[in-house]
PDB file of N, CA and C in Angstrom:
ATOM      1  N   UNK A   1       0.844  -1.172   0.000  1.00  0.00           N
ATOM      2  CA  UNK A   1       0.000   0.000   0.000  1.00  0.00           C
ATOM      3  C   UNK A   1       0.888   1.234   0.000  1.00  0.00           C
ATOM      4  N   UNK A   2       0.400   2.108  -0.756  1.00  0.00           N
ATOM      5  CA  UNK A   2       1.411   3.234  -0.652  1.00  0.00           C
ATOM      6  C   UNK A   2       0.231   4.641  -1.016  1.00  0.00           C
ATOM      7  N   UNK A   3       0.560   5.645   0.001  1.00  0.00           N
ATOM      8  CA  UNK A   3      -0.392   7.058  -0.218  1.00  0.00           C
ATOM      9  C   UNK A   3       0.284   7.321  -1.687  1.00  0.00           C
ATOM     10  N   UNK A   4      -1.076   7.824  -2.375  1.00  0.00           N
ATOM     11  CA  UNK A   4      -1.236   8.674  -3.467  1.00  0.00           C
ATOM     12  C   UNK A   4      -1.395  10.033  -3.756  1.00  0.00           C
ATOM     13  N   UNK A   5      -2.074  10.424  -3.168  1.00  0.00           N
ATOM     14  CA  UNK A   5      -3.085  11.590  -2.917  1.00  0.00           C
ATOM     15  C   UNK A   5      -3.697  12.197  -1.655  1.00  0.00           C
ATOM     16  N   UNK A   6      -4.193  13.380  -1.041  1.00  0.00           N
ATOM     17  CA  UNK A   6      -4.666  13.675  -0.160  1.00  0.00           C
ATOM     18  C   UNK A   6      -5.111  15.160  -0.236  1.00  0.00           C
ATOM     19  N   UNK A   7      -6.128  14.973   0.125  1.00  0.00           N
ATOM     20  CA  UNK A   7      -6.795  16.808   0.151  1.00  0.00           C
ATOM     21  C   UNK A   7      -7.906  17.405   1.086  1.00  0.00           C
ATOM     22  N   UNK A   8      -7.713  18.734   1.462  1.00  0.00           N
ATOM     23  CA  UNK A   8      -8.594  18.758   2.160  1.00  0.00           C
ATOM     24  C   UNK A   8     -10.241  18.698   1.616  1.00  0.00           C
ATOM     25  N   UNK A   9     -10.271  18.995   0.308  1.00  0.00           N
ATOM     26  CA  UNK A   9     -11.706  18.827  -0.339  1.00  0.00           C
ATOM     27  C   UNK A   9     -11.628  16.954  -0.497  1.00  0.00           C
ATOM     28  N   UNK A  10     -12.505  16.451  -0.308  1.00  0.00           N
ATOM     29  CA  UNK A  10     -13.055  15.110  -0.155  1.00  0.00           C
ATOM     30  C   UNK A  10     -13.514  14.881  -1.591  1.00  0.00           C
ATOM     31  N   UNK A  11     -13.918  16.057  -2.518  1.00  0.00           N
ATOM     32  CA  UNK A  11     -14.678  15.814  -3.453  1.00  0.00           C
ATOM     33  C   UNK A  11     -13.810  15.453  -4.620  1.00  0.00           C
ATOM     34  N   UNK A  12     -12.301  16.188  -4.546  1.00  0.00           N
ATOM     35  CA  UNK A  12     -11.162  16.303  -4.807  1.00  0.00           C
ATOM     36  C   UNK A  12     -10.645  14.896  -5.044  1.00  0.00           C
ATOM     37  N   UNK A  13     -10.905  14.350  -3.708  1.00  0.00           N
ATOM     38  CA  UNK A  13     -10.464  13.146  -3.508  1.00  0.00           C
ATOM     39  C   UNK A  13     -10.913  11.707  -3.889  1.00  0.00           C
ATOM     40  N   UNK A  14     -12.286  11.989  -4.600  1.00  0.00           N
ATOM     41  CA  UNK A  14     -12.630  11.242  -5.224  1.00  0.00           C
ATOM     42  C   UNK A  14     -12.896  11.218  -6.319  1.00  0.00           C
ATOM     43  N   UNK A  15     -12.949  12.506  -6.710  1.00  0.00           N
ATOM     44  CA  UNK A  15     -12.289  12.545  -8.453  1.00  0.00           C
ATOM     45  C   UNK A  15     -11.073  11.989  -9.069  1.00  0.00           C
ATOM     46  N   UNK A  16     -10.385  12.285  -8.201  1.00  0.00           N
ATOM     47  CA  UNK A  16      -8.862  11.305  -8.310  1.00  0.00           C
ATOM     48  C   UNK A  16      -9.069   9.754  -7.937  1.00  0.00           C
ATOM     49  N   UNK A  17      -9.735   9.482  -7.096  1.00  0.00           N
ATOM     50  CA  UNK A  17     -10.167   7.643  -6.855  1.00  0.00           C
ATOM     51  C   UNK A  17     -10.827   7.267  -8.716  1.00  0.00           C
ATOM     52  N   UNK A  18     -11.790   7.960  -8.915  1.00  0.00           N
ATOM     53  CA  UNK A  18     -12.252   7.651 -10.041  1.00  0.00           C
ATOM     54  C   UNK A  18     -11.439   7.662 -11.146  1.00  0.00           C
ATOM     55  N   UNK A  19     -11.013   8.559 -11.008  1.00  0.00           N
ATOM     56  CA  UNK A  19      -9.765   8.560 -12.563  1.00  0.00           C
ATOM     57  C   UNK A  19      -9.068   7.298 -12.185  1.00  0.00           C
ATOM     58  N   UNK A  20      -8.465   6.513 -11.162  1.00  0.00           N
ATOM     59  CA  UNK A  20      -7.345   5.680 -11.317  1.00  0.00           C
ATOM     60  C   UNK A  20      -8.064   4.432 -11.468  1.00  0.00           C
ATOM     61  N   UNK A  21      -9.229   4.341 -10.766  1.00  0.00           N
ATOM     62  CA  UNK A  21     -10.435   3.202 -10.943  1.00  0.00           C
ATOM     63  C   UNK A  21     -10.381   3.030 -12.199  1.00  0.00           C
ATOM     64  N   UNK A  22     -10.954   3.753 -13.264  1.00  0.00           N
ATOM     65  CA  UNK A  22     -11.005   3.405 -14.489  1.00  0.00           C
ATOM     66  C   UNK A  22      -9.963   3.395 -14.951  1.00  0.00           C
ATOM     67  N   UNK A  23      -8.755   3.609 -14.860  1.00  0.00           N
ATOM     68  CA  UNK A  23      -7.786   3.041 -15.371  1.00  0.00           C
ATOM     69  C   UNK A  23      -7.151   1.596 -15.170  1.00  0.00           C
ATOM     70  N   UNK A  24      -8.310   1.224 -14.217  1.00  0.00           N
ATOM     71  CA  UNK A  24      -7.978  -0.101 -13.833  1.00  0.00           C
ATOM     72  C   UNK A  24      -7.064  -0.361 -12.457  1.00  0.00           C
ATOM     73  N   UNK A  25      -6.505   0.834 -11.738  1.00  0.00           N
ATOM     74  CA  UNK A  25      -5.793   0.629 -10.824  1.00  0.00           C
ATOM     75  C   UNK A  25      -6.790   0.497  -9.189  1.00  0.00           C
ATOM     76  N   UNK A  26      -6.496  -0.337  -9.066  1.00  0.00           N
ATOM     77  CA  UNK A  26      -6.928  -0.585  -7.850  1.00  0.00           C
ATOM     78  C   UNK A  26      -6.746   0.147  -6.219  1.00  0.00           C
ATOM     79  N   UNK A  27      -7.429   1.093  -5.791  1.00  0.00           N
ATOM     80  CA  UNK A  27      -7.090   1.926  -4.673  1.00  0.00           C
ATOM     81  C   UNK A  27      -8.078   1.679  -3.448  1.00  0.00           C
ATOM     82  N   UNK A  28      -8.085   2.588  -2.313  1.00  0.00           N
ATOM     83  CA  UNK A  28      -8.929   2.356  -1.640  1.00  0.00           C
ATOM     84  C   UNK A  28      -8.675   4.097  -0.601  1.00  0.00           C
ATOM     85  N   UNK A  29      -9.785   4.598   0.369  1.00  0.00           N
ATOM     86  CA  UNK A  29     -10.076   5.476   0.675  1.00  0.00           C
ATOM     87  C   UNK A  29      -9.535   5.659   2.599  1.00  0.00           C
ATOM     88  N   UNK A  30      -8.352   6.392   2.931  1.00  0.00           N
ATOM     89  CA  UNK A  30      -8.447   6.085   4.472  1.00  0.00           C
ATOM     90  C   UNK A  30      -8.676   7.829   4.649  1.00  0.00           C
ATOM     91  N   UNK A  31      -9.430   7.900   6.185  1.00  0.00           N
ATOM     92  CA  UNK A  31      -9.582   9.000   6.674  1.00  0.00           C
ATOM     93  C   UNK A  31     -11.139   9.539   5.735  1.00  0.00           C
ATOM     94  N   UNK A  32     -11.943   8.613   5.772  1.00  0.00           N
ATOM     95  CA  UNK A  32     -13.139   9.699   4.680  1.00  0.00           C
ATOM     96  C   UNK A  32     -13.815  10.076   5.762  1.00  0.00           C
ATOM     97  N   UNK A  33     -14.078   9.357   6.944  1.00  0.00           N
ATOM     98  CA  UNK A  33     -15.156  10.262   8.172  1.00  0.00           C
ATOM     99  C   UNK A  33     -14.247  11.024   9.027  1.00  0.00           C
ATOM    100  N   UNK A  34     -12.885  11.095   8.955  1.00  0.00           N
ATOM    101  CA  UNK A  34     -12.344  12.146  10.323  1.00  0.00           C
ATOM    102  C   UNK A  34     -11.969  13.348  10.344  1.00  0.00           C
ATOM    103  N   UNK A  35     -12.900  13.922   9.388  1.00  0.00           N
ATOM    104  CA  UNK A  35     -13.009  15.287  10.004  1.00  0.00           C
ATOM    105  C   UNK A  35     -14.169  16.156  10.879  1.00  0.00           C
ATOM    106  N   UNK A  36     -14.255  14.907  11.655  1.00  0.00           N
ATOM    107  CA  UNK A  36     -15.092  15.194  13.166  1.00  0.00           C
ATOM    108  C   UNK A  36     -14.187  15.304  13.887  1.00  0.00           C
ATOM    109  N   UNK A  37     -12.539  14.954  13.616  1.00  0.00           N
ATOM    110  CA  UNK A  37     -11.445  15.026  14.176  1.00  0.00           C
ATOM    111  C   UNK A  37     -10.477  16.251  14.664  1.00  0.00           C
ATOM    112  N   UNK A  38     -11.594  17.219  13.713  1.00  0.00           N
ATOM    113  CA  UNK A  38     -11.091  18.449  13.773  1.00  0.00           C
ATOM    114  C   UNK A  38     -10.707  19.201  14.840  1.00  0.00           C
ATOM    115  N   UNK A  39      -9.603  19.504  15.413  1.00  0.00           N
ATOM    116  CA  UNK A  39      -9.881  20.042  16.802  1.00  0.00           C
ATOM    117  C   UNK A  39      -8.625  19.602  17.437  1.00  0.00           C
ATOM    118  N   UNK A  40      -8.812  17.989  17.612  1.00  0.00           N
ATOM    119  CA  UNK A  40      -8.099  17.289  18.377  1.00  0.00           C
ATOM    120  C   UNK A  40      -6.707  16.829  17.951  1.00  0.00           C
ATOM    121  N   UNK A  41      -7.022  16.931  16.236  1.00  0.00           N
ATOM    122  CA  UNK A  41      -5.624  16.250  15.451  1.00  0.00           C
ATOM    123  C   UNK A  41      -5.519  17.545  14.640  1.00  0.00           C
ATOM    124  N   UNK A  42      -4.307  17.611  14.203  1.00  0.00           N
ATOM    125  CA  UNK A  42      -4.175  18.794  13.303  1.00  0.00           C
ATOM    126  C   UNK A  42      -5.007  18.320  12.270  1.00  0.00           C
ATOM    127  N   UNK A  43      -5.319  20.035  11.411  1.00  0.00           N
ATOM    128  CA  UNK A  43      -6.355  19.707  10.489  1.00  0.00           C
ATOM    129  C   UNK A  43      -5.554  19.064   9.083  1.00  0.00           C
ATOM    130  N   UNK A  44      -4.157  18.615   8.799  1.00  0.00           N
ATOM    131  CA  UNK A  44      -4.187  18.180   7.349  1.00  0.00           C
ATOM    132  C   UNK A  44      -4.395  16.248   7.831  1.00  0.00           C
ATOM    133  N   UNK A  45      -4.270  16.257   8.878  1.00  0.00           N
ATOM    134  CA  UNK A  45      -4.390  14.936   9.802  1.00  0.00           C
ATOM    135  C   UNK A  45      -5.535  14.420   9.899  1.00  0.00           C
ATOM    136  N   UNK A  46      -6.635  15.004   9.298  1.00  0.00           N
ATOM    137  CA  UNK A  46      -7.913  14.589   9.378  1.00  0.00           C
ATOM    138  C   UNK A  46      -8.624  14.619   7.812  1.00  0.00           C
ATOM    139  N   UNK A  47      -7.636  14.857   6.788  1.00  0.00           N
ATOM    140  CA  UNK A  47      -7.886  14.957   5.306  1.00  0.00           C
ATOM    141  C   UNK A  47      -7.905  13.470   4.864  1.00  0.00           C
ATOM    142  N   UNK A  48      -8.959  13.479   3.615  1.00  0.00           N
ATOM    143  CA  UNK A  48      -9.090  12.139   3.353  1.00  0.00           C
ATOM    144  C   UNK A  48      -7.994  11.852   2.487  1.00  0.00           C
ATOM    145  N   UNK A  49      -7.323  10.156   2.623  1.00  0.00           N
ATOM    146  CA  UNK A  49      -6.150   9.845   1.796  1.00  0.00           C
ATOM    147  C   UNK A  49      -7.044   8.747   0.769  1.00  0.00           C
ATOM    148  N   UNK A  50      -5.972   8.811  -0.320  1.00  0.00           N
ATOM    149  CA  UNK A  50      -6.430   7.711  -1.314  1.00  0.00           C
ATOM    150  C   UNK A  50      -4.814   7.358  -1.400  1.00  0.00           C
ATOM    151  N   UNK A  51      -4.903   5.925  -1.222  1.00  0.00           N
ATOM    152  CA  UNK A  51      -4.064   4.552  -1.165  1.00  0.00           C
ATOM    153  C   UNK A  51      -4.317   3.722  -1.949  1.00  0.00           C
ATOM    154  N   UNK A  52      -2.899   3.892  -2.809  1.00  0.00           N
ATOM    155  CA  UNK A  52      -2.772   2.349  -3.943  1.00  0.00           C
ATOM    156  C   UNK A  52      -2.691   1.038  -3.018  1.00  0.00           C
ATOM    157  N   UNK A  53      -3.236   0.088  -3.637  1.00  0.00           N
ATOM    158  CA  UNK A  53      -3.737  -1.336  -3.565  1.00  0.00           C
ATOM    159  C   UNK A  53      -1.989  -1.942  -3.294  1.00  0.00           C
ATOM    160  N   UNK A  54      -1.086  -1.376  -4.285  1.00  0.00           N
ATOM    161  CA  UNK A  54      -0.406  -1.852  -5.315  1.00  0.00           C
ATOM    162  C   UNK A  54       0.523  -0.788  -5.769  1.00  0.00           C
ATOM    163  N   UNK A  55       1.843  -0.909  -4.439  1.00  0.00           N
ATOM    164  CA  UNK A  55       3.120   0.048  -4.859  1.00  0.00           C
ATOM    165  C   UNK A  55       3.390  -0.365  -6.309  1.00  0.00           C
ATOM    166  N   UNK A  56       3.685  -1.468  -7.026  1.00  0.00           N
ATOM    167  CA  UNK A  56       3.786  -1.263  -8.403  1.00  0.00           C
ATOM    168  C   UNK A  56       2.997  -0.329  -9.116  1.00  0.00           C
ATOM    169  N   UNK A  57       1.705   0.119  -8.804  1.00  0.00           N
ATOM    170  CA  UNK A  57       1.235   1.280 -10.009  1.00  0.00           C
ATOM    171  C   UNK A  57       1.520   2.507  -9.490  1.00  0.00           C
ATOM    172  N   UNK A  58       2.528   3.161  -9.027  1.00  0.00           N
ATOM    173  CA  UNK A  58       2.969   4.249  -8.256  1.00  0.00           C
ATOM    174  C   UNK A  58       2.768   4.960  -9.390  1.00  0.00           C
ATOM    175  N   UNK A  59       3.787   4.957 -10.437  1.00  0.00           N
ATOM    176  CA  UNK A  59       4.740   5.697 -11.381  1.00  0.00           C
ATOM    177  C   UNK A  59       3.023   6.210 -12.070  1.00  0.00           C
ATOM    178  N   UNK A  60       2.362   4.500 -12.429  1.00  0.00           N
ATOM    179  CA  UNK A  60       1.414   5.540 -13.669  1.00  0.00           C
ATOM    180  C   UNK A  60       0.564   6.292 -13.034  1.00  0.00           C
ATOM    181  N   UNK A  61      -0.051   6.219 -11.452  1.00  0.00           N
ATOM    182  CA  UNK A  61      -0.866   6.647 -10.895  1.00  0.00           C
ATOM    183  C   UNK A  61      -0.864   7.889 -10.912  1.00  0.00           C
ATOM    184  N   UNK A  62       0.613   8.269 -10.236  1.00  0.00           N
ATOM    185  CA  UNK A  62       1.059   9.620 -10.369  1.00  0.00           C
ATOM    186  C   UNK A  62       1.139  10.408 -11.682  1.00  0.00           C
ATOM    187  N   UNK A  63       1.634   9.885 -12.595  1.00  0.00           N
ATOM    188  CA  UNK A  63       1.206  10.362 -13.971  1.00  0.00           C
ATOM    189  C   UNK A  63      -0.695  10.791 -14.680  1.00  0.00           C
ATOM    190  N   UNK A  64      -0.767   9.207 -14.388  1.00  0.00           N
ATOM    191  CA  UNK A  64      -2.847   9.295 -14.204  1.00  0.00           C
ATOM    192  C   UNK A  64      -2.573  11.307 -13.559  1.00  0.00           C
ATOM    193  N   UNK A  65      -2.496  11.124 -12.254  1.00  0.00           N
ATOM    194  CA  UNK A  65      -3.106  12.306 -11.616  1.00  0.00           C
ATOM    195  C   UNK A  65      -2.619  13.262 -11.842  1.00  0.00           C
ATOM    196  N   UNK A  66      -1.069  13.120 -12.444  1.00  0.00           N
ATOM    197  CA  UNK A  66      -0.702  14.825 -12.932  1.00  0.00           C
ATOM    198  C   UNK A  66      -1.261  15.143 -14.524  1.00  0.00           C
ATOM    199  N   UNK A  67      -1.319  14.018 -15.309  1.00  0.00           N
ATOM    200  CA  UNK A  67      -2.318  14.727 -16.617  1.00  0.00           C
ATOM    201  C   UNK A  67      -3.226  15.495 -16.173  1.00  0.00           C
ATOM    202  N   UNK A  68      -4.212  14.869 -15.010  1.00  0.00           N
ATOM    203  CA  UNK A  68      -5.817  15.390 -14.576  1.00  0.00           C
ATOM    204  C   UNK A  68      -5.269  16.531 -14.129  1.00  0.00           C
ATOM    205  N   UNK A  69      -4.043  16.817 -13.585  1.00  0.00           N
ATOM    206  CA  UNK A  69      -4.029  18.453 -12.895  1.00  0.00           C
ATOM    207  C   UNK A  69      -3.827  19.476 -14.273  1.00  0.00           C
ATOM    208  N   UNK A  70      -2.938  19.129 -14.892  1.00  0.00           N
ATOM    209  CA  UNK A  70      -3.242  19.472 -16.382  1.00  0.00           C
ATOM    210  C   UNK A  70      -4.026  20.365 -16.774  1.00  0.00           C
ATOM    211  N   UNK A  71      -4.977  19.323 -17.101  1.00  0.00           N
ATOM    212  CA  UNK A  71      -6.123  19.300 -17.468  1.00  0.00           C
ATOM    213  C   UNK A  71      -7.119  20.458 -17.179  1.00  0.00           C
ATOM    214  N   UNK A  72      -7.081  20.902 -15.928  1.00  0.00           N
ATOM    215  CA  UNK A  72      -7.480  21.627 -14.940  1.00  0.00           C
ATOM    216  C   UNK A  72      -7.164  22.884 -14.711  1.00  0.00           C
ATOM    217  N   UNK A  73      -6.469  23.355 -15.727  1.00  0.00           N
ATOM    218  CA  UNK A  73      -5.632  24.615 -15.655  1.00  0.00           C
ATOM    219  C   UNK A  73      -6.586  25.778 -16.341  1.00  0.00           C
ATOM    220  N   UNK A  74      -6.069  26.557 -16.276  1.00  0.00           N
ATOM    221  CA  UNK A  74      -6.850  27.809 -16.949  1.00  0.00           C
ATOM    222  C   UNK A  74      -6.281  28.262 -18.262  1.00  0.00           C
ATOM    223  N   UNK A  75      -7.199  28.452 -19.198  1.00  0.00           N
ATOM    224  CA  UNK A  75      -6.518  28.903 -20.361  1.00  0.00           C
ATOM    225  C   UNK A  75      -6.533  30.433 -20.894  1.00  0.00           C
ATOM    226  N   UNK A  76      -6.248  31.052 -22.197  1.00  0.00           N
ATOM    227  CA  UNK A  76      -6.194  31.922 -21.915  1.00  0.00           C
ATOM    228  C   UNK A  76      -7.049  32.320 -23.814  1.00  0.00           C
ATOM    229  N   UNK A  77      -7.728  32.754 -24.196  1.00  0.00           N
ATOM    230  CA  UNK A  77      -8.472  33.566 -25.178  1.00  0.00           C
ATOM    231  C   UNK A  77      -7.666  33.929 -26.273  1.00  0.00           C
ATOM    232  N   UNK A  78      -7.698  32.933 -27.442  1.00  0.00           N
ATOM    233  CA  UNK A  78      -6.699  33.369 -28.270  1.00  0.00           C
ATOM    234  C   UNK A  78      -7.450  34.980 -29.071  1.00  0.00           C
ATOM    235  N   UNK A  79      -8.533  35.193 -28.947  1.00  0.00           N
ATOM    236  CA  UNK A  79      -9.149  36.275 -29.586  1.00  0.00           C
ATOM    237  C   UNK A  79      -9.107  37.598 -28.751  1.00  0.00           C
ATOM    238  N   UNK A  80      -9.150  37.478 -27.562  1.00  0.00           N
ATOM    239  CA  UNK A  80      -9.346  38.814 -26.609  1.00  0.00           C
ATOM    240  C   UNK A  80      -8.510  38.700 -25.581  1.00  0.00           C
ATOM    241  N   UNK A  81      -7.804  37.549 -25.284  1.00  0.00           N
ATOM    242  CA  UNK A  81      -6.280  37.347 -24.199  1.00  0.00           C
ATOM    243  C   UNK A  81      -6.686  37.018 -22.923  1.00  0.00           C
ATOM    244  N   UNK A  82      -7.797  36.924 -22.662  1.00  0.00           N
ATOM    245  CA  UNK A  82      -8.411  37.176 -21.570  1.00  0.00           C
ATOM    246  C   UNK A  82      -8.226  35.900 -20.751  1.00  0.00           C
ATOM    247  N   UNK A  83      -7.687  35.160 -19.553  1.00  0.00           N
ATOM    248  CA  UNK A  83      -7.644  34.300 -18.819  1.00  0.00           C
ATOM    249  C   UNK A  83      -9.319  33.760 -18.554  1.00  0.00           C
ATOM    250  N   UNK A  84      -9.615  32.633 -18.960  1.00  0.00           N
ATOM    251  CA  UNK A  84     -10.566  31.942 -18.677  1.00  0.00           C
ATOM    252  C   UNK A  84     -10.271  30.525 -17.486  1.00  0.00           C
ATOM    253  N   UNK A  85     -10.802  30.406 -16.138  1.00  0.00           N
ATOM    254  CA  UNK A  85     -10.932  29.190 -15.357  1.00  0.00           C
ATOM    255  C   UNK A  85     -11.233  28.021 -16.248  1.00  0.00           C
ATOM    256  N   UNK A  86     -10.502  27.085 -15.839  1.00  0.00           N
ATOM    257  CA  UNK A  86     -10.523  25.865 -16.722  1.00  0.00           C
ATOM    258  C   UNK A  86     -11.844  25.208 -16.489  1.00  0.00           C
ATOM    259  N   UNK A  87     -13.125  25.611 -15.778  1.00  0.00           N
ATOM    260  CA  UNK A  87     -14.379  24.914 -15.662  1.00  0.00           C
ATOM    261  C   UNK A  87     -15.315  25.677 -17.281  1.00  0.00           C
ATOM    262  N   UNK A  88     -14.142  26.539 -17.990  1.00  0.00           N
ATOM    263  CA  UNK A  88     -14.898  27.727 -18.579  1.00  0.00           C
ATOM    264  C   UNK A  88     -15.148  26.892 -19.957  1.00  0.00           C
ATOM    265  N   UNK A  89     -15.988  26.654 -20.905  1.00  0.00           N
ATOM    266  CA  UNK A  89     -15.338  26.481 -22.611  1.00  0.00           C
ATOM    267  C   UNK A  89     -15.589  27.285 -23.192  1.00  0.00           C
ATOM    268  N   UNK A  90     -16.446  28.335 -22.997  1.00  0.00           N
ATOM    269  CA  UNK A  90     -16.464  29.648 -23.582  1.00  0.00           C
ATOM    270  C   UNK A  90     -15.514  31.032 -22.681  1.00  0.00           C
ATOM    271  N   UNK A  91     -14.805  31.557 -23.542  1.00  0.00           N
ATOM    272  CA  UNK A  91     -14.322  32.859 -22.687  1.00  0.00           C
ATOM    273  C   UNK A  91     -15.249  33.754 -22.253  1.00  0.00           C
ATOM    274  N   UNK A  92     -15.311  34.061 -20.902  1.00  0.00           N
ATOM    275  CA  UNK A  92     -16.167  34.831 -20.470  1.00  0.00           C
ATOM    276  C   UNK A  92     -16.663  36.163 -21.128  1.00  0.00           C
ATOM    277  N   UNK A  93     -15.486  36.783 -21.449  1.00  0.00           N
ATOM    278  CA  UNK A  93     -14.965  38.358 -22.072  1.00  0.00           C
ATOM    279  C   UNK A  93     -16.325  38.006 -23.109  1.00  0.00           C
ATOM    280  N   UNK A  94     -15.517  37.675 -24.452  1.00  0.00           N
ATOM    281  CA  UNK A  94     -16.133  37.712 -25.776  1.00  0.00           C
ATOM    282  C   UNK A  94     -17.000  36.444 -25.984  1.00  0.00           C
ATOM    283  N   UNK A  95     -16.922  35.394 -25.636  1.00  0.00           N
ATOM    284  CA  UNK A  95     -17.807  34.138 -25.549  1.00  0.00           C
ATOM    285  C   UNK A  95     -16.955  33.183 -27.041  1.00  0.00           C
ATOM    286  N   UNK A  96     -16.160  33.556 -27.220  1.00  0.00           N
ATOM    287  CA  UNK A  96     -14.961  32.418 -28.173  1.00  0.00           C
ATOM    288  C   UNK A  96     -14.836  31.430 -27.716  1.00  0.00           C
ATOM    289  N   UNK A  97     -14.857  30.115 -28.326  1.00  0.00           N
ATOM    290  CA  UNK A  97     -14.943  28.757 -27.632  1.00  0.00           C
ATOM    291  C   UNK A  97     -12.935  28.559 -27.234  1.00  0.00           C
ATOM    292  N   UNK A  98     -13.200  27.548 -26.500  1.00  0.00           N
ATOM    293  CA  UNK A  98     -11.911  27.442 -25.513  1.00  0.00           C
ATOM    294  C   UNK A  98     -10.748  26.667 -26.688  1.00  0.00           C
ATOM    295  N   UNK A  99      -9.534  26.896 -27.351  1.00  0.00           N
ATOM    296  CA  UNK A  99      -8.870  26.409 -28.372  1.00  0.00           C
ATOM    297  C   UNK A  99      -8.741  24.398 -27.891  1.00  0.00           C
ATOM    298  N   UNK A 100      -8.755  23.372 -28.656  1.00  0.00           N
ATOM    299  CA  UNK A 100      -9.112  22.494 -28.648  1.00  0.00           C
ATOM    300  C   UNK A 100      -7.574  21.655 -28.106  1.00  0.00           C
TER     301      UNK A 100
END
């Protein structure tokens, strides 16, 4: 078993379970209820972890999850320059679709 991942958003944390799931890698979830813990343990101590099955899929896992951060980035308006959030496919500014 070896940690993968960890965040304080939970939701975070299972977007990343899902991406490696379908890649076939086998993981599993520690810490998803203790942040009732809050208080008593420091707070990154109570963030949920996602744990490979299977130190052999380290390398692609980590790869898996740095494409997805990627992915996730903000781009920028080849028509008006304008920085668009990567949740965006239209630029906010002028409404130009997001370059492919």
């Amino acid at each position: 078993m070896k940690l993968i991942y960890t965040h304080e958003n939970r939701l975070l944390v299972e977007l990343a379970k899902s991406r490696l799931e379908v890649a076939g890698i086998p993981v599993f979830l520690k810490n998803e209820f203790a942040q009732g813990g809050s208080g008593d343990l420091a707070p990154h101590q109570t963030w949920p972890e996602l744990w490979l099955e299977r130190e052999r899929d380290y390398e692609r896992a980590r790869q898996l999850l740095a494409d997805a951060e990627v992915e996730q980035r903000s781009w920028r308006c080849r028509d008006c320059g304008e920085e668009n959030g990567a949740a965006f496919d239209y630029c906010w500014n002028c409404q130009q679709s997001r370059p492919a």
